[in-house]
C-alpha atoms as a PDB file:
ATOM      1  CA  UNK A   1     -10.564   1.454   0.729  1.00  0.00           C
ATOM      2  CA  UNK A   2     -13.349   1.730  -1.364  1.00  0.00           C
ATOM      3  CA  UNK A   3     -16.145  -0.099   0.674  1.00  0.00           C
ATOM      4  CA  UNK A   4     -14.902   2.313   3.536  1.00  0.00           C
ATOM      5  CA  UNK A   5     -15.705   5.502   1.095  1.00  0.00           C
ATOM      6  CA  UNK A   6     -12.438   6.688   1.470  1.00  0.00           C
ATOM      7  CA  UNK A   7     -11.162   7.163  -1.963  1.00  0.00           C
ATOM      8  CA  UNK A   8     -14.568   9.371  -2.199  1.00  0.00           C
ATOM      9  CA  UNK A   9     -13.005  11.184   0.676  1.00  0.00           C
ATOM     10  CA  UNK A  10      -9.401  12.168  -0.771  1.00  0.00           C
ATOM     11  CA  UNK A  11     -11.011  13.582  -4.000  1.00  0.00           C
ATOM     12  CA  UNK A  12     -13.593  15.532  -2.213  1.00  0.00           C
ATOM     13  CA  UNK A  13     -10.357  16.886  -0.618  1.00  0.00           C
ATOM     14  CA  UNK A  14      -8.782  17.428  -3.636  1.00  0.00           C
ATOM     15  CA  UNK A  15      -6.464  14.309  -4.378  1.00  0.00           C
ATOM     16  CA  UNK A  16      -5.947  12.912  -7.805  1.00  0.00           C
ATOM     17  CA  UNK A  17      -6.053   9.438  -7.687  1.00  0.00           C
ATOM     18  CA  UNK A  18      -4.563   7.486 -10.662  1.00  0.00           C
ATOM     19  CA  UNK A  19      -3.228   3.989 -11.634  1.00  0.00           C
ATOM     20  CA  UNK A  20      -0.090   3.117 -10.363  1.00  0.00           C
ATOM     21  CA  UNK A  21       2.603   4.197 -13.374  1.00  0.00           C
ATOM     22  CA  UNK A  22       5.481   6.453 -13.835  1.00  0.00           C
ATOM     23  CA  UNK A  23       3.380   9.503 -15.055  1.00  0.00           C
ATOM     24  CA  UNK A  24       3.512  12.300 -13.047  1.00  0.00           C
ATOM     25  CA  UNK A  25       6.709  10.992 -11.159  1.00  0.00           C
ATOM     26  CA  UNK A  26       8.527  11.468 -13.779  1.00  0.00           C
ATOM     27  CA  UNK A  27       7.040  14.842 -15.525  1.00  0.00           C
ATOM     28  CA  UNK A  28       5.411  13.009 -18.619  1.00  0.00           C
ATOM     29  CA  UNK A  29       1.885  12.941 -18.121  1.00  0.00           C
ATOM     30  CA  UNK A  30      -1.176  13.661 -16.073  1.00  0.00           C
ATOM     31  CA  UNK A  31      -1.181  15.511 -12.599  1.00  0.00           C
ATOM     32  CA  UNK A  32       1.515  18.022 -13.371  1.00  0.00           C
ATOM     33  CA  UNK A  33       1.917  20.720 -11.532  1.00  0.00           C
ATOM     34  CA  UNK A  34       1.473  24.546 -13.097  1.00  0.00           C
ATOM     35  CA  UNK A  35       3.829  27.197 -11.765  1.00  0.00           C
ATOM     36  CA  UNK A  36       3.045  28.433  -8.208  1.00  0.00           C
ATOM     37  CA  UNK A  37       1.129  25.223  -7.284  1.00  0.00           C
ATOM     38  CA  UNK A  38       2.413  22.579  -4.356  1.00  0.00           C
ATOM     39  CA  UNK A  39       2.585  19.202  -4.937  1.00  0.00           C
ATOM     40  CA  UNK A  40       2.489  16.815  -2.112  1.00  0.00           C
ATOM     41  CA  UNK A  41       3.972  13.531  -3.233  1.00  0.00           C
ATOM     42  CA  UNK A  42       4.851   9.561  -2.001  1.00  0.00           C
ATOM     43  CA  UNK A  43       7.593   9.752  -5.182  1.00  0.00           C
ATOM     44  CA  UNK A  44      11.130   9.083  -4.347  1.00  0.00           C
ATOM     45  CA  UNK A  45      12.145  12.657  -6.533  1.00  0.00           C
ATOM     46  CA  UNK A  46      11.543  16.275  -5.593  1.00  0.00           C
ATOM     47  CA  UNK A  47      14.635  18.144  -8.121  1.00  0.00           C
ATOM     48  CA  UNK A  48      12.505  20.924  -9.974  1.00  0.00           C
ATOM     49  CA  UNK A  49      10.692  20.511 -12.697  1.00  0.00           C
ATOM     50  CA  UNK A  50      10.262  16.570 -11.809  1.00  0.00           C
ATOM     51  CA  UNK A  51       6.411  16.824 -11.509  1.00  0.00           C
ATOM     52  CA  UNK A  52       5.877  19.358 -14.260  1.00  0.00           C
ATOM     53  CA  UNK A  53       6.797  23.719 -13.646  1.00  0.00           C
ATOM     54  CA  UNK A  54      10.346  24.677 -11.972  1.00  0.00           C
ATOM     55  CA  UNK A  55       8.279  26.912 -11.023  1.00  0.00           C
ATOM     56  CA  UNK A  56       5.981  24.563  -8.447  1.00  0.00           C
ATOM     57  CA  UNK A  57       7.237  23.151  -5.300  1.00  0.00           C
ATOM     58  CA  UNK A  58       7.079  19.475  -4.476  1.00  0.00           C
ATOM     59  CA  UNK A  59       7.382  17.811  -0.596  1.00  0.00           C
ATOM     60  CA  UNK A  60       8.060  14.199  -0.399  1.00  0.00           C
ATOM     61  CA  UNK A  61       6.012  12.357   2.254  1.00  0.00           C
ATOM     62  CA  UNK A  62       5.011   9.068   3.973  1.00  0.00           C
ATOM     63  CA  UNK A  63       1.567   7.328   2.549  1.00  0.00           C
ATOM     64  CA  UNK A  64       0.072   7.989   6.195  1.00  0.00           C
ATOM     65  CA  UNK A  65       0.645  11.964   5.194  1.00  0.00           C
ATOM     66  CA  UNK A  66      -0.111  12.009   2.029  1.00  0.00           C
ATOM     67  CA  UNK A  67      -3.691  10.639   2.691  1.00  0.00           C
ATOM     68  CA  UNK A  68      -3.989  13.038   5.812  1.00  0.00           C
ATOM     69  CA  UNK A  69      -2.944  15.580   3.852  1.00  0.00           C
ATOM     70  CA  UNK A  70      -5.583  14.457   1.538  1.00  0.00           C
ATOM     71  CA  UNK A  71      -8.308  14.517   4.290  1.00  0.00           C
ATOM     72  CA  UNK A  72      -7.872  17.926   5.389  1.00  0.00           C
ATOM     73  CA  UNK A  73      -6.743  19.647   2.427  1.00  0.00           C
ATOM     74  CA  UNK A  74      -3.745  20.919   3.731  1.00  0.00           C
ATOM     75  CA  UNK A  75      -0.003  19.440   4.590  1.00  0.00           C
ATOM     76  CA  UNK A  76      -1.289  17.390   8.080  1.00  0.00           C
ATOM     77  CA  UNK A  77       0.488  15.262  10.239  1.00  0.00           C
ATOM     78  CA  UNK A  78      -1.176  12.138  10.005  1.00  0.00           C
ATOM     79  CA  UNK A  79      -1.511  11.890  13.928  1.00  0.00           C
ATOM     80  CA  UNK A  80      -3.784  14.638  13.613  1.00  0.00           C
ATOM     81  CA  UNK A  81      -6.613  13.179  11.961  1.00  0.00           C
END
């Protein structure tokens, strides 16, 4: 992934990328979500306030969508990229 430049990629398109850990998953550290932002997540839990503000929204998807997603900025469908 990172000889192929991709991880470049996904934070030019706005991903966070951070070390595998039950942070954000579970509302207690970095990459929270403010109110009014979207949250695009590979976590197994969506219930408000999860992943920071009841106030955000959080979708649960597949790897493959999340890194589309990634790509183009926008919720994709990974066939599309």
């Amino acid at each position: 992934t990172l000889k192929a430049g991709l991880v470049e990629k996904f934070v030019k398109a706005g991903a966070l990328v951070e070390a595998p850990c039950c942070g954000p998953c579970m509302g207690g550290a970095f990459g929270l979500i403010a109110p009014g932002e979207v949250s695009l997540s590979t976590s197994n839990r969506n219930f408000k306030g999860r992943q920071g503000s009841t106030e955000g929204k959080v979708y649960l998807c597949s790897p493959a969508t999340a890194a589309a997603s990634a790509i183009k900025g926008e919720i994709t469908d990974p066939r599309e990229v």
